[in-house]
C-alpha atoms as a PDB file:
ATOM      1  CA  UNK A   1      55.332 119.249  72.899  1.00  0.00           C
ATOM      2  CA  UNK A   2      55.571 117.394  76.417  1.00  0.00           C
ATOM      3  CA  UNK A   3      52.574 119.318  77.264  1.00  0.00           C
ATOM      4  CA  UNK A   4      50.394 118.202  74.895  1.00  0.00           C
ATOM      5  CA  UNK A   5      51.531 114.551  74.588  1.00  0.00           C
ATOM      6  CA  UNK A   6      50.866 114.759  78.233  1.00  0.00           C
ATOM      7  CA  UNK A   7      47.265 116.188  77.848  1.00  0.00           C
ATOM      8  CA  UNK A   8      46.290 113.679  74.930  1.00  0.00           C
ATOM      9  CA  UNK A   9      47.313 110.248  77.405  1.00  0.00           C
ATOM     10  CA  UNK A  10      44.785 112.150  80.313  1.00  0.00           C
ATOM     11  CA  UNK A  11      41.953 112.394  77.292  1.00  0.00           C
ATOM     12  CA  UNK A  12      43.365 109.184  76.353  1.00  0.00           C
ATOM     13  CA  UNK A  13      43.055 107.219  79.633  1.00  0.00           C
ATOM     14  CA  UNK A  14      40.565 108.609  81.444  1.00  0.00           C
ATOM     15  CA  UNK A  15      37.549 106.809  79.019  1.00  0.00           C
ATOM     16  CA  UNK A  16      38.679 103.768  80.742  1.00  0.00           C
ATOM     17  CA  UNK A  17      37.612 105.082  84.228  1.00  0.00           C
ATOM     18  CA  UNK A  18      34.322 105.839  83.219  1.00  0.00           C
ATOM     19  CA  UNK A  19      34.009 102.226  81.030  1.00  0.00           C
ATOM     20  CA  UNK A  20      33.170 100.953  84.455  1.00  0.00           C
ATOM     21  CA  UNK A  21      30.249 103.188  85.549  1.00  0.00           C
ATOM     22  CA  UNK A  22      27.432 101.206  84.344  1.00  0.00           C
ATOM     23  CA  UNK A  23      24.819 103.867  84.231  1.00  0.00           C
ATOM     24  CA  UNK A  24      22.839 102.284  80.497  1.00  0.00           C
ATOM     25  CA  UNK A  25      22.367  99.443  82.553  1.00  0.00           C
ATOM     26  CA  UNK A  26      19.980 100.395  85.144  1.00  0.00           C
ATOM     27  CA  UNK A  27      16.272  99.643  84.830  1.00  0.00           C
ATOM     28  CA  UNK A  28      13.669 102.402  84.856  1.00  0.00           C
ATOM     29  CA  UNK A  29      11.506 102.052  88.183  1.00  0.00           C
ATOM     30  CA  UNK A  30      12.793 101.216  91.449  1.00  0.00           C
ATOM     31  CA  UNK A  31      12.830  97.503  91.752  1.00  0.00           C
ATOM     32  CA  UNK A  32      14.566  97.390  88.076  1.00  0.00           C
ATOM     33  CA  UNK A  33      17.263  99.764  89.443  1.00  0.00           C
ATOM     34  CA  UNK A  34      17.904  97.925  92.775  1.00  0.00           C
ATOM     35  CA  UNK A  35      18.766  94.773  90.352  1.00  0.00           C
ATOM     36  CA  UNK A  36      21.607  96.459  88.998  1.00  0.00           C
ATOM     37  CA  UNK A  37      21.407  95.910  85.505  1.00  0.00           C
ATOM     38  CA  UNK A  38      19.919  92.004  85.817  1.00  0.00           C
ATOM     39  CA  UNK A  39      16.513  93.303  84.653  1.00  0.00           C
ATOM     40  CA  UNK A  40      17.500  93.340  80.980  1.00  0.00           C
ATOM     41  CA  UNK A  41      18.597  89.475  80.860  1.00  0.00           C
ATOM     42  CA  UNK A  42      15.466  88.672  83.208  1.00  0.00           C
ATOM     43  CA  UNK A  43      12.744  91.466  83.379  1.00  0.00           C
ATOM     44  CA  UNK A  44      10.490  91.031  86.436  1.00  0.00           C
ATOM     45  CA  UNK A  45       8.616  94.300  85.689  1.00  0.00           C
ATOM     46  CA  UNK A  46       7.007  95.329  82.411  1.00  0.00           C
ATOM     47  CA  UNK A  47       8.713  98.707  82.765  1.00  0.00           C
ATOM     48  CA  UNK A  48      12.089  97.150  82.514  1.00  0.00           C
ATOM     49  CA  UNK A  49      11.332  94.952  79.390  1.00  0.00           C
ATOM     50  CA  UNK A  50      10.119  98.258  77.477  1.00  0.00           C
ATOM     51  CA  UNK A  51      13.067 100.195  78.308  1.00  0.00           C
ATOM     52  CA  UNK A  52      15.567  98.198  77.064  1.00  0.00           C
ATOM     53  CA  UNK A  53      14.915  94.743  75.704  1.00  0.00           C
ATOM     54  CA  UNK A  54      11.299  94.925  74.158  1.00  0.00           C
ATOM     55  CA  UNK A  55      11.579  91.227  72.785  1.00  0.00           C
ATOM     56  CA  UNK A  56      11.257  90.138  75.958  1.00  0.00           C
ATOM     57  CA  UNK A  57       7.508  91.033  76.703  1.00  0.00           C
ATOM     58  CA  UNK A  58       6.665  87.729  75.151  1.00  0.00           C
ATOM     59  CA  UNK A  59       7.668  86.199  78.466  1.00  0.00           C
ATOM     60  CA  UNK A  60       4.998  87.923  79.794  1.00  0.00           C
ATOM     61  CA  UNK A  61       1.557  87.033  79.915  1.00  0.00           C
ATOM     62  CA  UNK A  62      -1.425  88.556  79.352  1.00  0.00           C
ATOM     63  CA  UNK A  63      -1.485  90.591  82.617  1.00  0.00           C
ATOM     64  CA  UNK A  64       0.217  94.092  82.399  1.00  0.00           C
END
């Protein structure tokens, strides 16, 4: 019974060391990935607005 109380707490706990990884949050190209994540508040690139926040090509213009 120890046993598996013991191995539910590891399945248990161990989501909360990979909460912190932050892999969704990088941009697709490599100026949207050295951002860190910032390109989906403030895309710079087009790329980054299509991959994850496509509202935000109206803050674009008309140059792609």
């Amino acid at each position: 019974m120890k046993k598996k109380l013991l191995q539910f707490c590891l399945c248990m706990f161990s989501t909360f060391a990979f909460s912190q990884a932050g892999h969704i949050m990088q941009g697709i190209g490599a100026f949207n990935m050295s951002m860190g994540g910032a390109s989906t508040g403030q895309p710079l690139e087009i790329s980054g607005a299509l991959q994850w926040n496509p509202a935000s090509i109206s803050a674009f213009n008309d140059k792609i």
